[in-house]
Protein backbone atom coordinates (compact mmCIF):
# COMPACT_ATOMS: atom_id res chain seq x y z
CA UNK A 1 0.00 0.00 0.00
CA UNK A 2 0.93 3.44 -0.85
CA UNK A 3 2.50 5.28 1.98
CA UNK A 4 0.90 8.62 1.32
CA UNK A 5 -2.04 7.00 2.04
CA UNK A 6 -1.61 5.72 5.25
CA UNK A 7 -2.89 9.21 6.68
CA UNK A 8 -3.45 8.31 10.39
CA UNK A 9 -6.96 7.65 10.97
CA UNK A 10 -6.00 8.26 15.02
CA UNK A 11 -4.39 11.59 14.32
CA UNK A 12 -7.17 12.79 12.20
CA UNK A 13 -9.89 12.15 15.00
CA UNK A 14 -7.62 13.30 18.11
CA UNK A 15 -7.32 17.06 15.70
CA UNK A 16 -10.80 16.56 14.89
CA UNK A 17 -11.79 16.65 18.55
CA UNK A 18 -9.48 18.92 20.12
CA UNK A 19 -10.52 21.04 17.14
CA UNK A 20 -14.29 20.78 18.29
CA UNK A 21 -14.26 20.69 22.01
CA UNK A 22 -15.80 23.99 21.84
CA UNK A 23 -17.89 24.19 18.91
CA UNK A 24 -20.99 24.82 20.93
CA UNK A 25 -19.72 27.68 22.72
CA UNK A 26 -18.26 29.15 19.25
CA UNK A 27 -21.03 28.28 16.55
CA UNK A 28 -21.69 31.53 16.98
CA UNK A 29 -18.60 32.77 15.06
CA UNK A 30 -19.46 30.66 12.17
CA UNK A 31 -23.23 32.09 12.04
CA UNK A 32 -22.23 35.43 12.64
CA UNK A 33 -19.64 35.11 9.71
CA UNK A 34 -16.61 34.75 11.06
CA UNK A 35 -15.43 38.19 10.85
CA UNK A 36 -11.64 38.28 12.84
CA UNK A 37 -11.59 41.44 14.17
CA UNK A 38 -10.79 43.77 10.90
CA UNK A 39 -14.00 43.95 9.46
CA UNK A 40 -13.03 40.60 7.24
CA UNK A 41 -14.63 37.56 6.38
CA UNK A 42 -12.00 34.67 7.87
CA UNK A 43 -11.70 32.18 5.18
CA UNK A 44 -9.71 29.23 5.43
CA UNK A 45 -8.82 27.41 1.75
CA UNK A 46 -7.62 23.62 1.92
CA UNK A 47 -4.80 24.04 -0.76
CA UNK A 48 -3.23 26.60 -3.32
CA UNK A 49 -5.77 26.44 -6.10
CA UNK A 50 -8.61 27.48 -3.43
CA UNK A 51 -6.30 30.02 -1.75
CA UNK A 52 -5.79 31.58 -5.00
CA UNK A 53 -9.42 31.71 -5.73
CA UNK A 54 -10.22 32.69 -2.38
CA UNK A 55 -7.74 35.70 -2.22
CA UNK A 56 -8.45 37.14 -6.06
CA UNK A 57 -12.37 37.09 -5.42
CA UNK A 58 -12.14 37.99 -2.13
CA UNK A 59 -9.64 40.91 -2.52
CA UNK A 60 -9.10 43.39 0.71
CA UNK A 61 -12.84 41.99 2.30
CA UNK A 62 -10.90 38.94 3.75
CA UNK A 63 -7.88 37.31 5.10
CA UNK A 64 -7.22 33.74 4.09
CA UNK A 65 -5.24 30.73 5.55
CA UNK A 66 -4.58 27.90 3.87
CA UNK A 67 -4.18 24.49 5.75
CA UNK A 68 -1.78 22.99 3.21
CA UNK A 69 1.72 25.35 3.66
CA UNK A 70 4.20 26.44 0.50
CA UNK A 71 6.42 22.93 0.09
CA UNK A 72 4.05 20.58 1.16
CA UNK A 73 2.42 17.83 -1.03
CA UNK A 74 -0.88 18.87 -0.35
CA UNK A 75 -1.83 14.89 -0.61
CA UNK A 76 0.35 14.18 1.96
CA UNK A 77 -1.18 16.56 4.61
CA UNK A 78 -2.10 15.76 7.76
CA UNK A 79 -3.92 18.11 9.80
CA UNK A 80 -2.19 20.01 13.45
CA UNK A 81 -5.14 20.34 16.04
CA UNK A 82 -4.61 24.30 15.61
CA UNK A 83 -5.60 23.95 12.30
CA UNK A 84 -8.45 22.05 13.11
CA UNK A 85 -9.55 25.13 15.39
CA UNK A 86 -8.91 27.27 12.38
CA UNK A 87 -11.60 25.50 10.69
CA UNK A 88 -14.01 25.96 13.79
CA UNK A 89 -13.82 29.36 13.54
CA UNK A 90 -14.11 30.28 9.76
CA UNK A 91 -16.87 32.03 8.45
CA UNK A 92 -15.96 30.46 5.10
CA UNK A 93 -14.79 27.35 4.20
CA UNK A 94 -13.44 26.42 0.49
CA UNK A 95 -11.95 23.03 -0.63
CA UNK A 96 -11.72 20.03 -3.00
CA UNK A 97 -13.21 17.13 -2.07
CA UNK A 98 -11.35 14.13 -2.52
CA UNK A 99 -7.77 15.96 -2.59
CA UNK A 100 -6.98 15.75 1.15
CA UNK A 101 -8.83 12.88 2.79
CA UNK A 102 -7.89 14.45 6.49
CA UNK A 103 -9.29 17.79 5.60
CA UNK A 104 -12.44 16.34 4.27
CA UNK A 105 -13.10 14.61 7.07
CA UNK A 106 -12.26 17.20 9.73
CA UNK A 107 -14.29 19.87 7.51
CA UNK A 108 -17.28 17.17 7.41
CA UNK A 109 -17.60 17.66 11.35
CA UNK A 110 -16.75 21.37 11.54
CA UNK A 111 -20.27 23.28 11.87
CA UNK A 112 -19.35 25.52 9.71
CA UNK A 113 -22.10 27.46 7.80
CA UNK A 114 -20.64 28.19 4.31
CA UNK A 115 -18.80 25.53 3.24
CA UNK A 116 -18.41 25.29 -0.68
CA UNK A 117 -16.60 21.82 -2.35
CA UNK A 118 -15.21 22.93 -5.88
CA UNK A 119 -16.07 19.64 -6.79
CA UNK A 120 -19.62 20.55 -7.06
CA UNK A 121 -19.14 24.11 -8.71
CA UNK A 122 -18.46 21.86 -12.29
CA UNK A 123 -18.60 18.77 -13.82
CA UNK A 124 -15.90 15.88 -12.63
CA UNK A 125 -14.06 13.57 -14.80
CA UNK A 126 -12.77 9.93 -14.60
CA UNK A 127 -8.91 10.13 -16.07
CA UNK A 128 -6.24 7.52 -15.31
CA UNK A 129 -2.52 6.94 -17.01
CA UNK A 130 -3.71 7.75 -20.80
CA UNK A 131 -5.67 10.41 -21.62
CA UNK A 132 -6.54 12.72 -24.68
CA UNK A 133 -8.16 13.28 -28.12
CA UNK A 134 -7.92 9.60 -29.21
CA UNK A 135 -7.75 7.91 -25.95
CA UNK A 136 -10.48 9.47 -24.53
CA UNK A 137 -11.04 7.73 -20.56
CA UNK A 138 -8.88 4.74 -21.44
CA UNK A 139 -7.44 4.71 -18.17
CA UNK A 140 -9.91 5.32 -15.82
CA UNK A 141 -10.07 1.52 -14.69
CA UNK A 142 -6.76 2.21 -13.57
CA UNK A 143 -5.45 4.44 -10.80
CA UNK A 144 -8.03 7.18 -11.34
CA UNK A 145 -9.75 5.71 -8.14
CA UNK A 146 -6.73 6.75 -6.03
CA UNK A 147 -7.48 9.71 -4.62
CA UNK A 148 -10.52 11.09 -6.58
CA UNK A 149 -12.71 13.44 -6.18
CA UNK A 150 -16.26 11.66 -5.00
CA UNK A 151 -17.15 7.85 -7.33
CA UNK A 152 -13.35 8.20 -8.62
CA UNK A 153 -13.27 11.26 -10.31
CA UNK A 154 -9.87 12.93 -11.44
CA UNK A 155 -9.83 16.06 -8.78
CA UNK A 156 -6.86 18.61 -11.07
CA UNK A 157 -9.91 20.90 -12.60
CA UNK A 158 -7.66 23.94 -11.74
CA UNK A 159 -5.69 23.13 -14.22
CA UNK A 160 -8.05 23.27 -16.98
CA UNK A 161 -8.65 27.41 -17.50
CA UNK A 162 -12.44 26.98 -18.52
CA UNK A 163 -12.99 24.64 -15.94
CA UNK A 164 -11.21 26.28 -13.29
CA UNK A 165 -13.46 29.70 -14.33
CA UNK A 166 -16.48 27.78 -13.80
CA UNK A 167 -15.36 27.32 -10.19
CA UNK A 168 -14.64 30.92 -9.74
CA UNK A 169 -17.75 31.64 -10.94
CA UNK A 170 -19.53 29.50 -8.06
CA UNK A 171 -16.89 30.79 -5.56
CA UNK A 172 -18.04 34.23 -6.28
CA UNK A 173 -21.66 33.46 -5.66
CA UNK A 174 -21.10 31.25 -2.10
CA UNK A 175 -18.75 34.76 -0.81
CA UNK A 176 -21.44 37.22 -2.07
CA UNK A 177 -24.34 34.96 -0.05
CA UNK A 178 -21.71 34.31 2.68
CA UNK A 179 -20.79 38.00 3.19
CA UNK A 180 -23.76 40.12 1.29
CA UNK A 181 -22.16 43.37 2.43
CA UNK A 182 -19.51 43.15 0.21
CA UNK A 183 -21.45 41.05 -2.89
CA UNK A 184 -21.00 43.52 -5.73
CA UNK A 185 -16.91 43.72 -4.87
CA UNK A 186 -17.07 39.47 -4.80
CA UNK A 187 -19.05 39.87 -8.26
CA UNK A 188 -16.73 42.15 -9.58
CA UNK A 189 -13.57 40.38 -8.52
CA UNK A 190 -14.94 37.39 -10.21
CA UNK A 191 -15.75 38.92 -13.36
CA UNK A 192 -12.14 40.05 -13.23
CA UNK A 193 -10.76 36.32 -12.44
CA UNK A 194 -12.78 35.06 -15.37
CA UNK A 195 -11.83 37.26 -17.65
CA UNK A 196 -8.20 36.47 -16.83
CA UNK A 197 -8.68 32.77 -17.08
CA UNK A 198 -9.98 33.05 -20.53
CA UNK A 199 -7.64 35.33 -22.23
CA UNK A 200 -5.28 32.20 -20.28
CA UNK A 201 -7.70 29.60 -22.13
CA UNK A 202 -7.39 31.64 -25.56
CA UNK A 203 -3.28 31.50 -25.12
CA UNK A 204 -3.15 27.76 -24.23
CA UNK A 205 -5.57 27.29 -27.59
CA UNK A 206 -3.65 29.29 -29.72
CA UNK A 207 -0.16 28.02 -28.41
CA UNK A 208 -0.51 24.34 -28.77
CA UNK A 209 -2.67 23.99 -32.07
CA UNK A 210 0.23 22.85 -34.26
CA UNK A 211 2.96 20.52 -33.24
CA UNK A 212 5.37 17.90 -34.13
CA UNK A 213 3.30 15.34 -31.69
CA UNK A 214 0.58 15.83 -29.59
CA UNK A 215 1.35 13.65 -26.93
CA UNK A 216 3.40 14.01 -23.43
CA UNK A 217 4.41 11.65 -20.87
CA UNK A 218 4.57 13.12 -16.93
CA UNK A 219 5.13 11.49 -13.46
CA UNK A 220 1.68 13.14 -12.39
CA UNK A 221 -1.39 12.21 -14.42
CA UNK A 222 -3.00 15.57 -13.36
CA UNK A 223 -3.52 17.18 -16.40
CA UNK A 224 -6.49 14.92 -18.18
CA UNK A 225 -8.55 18.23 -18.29
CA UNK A 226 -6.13 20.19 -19.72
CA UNK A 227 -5.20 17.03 -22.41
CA UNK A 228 -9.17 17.59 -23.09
CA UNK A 229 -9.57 20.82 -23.47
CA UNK A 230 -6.71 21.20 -26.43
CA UNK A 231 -6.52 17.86 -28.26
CA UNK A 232 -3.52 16.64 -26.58
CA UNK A 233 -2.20 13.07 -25.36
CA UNK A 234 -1.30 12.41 -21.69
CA UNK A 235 0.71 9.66 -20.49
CA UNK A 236 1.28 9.53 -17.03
CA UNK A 237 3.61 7.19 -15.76
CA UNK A 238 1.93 6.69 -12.37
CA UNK A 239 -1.82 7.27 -12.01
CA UNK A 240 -3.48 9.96 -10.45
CA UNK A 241 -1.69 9.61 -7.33
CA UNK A 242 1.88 10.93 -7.89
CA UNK A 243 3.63 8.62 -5.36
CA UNK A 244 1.68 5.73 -7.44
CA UNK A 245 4.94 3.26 -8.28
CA UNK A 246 4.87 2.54 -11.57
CA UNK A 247 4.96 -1.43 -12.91
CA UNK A 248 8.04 -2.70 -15.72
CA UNK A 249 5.25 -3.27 -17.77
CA UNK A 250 4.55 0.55 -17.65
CA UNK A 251 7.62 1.62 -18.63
CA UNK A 252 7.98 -0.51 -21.28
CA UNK A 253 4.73 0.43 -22.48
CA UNK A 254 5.85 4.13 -22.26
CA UNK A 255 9.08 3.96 -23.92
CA UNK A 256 7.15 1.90 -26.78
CA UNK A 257 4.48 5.29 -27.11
CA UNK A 258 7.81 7.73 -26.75
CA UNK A 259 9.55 6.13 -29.84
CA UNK A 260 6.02 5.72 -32.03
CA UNK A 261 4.50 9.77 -30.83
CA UNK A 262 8.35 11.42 -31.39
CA UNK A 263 7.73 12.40 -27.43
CA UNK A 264 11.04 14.46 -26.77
CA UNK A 265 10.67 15.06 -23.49
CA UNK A 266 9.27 13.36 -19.48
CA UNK A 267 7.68 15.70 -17.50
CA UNK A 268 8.10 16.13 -13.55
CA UNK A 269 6.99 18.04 -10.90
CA UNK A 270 8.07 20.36 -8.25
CA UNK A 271 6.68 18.94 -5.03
CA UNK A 272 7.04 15.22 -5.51
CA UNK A 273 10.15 12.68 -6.36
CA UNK A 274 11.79 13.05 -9.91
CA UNK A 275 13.39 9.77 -9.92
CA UNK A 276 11.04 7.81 -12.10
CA UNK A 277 11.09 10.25 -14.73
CA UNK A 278 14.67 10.80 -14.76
CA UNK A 279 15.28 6.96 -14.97
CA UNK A 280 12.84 6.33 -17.79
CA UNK A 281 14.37 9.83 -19.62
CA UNK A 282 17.68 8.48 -19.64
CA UNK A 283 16.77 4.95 -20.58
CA UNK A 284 14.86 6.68 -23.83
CA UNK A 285 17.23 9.39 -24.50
CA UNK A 286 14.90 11.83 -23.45
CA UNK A 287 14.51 15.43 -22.38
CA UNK A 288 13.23 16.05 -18.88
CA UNK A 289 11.04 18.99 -17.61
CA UNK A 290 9.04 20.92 -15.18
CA UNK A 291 5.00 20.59 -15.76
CA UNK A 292 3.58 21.99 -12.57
CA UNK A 293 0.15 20.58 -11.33
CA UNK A 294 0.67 23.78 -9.21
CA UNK A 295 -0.61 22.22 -6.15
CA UNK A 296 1.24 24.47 -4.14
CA UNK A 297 3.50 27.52 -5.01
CA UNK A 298 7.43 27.67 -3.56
CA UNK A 299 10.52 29.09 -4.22
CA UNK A 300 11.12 26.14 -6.94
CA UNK A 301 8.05 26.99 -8.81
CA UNK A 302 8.31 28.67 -12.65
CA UNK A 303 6.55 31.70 -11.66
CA UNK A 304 4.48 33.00 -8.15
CA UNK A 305 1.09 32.77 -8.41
CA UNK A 306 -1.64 30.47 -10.62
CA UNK A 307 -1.27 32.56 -13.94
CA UNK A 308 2.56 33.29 -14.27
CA UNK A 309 3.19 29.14 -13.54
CA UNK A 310 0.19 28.30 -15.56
CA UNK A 311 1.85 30.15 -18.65
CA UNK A 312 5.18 28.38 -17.60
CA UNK A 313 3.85 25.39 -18.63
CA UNK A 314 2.28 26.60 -21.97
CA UNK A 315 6.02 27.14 -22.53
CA UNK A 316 7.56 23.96 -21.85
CA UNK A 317 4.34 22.01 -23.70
CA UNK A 318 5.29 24.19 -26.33
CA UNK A 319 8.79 23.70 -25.86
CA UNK A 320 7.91 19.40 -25.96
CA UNK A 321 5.25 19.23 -28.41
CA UNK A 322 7.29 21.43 -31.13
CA UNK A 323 4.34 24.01 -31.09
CA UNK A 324 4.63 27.56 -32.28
């Protein structure tokens, strides 16, 4: 079994109640909106892709924490009892279900009011190791079911621009019912967001419509969506869990599609091992890069927020696919 997901079922309970041991006396917080003293609305985000949301919608009318910190694999998380408290208190909750099984479970038995899973803001996906415009959900009897969003589904939506807008879009509502003072700023904010994300959408179009290949291999099969949305071909060489070891059969498998698709280069990520991908790169004479799932933003990462990494890796598909 995986070691990632081991996450102490113990652990999660003793944070869960230490977390709650006053919920009764401080429901009250959460009703009232869980303003923290500056006139804000205290939101607390699971990972990067909801802080990011949270902070660009919400703009100077709150102050966000994320439970997942910069440099930590946001699967790998296992929630502190502080931050357990921190969720007591919120007056606005905002996570992906199925991403952080600790979190989910310690937000299920929170109390708190406004509580918004991006999961349900658009639709889900089932993606495994292969992916794309001719594979379509091949591998989605594979290890799509690892850590899924609800029934399996393939939780990286963020990294899809249209998709990800369609979550703003439902983030902006929940904040504008959660905080009604301040609705028309949320509304605006979001109408900003959106518009960014699809001038994002129009540059990933326009950037990867011709190529040598279409098709990429990467440790991390996160980017299904994003294979979708502009007629691409991902091969991930573990599933959607990136700690997911991959069998000899893969590899052979994947060094057979890298010689037949003219694949130049094997993507990694920031926040998880590179070994695999350097082993099967040099065993195929291969280029290796950086293609950031951007589950969390540090000092390694091509660029400091969502839309300067995001265009990052436009480059190096680019760079991969021989695009113009």
């Amino acid at each position: 079994m995986n070691v990632r997901r081991l996450i102490s079922t113990t652990a999660v309970a003793a944070a869960t109640a230490l977390g709650l041991v006053s919920l009764s006396a401080c429901s009250g917080t959460s009703s009232a909106g869980g303003d923290k003293g500056g006139g804000k609305l205290d939101v607390v985000a699971s990972f990067y892709p909801m802080q990011y949301l949270a902070e660009q919608i919400g703009g100077d009318h709150v102050e966000v924490t994320t439970l997942t910190k910069p440099g930590v694999e946001p699967h790998d998380l296992e929630l502190k009892p502080r931050q357990a408290s921190e969720l007591r208190g919120a007056g606005y909750i905002l996570y992906l279900k199925g991403v952080q099984p600790a979190v989910d479970e310690a937000i299920a038995q929170s109390g708190v009011e406004h509580t918004v899973d991006a999961a349900t803001l658009t639709t889900m996906e089932s993606h495994g190791t292969e992916v794309g415009h001719d594979h379509g959900d091949e591998g989605g009897e594979h290890e799509g079911g690892e850590h899924g969003a609800e029934g399996g589904a393939d939780p990286h939506v963020w990294l899809d621009p249209v998709k990800y807008a369609e979550v703003a879009k439902g983030v902006g509502d929940s904040l504008a019912k959660a905080d009604p003072a301040h609705a028309a700023d949320y509304r605006k904010n979001t109408e900003a967001l959106v518009g960014k994300l699809k001038s994002l959408d129009a540059k990933f179009a326009a950037g990867l419509k011709n190529g040598t290949t279409k098709t990429f291999i990467t440790t991390h099969s996160a980017f299904g969506y994003l294979a979708e949305r502009y007629g691409l071909e991902q091969h991930g060489i573990a599933g959607i869990d990136p700690e997911s070891e991959p069998s000899p059969a893969r590899i052979k498998e994947l060094q057979s599609v890298a010689k037949q698709e003219k694949v130049s280069t094997v993507f990694f990520e920031t926040l998880a091992s590179d070994r695999t991908a350097r082993t099967l790169a040099e065993d195929t004479g291969l280029r290796t890069d950086v293609l950031d799932p951007l589950e969390g933003i540090t000092d390694r990462s091509k660029g400091d927020d969502y839309l300067s990494v995001m265009e990052s890796n436009l480059a190096a598909l680019q760079k991969a696919l021989g695009a113009k």
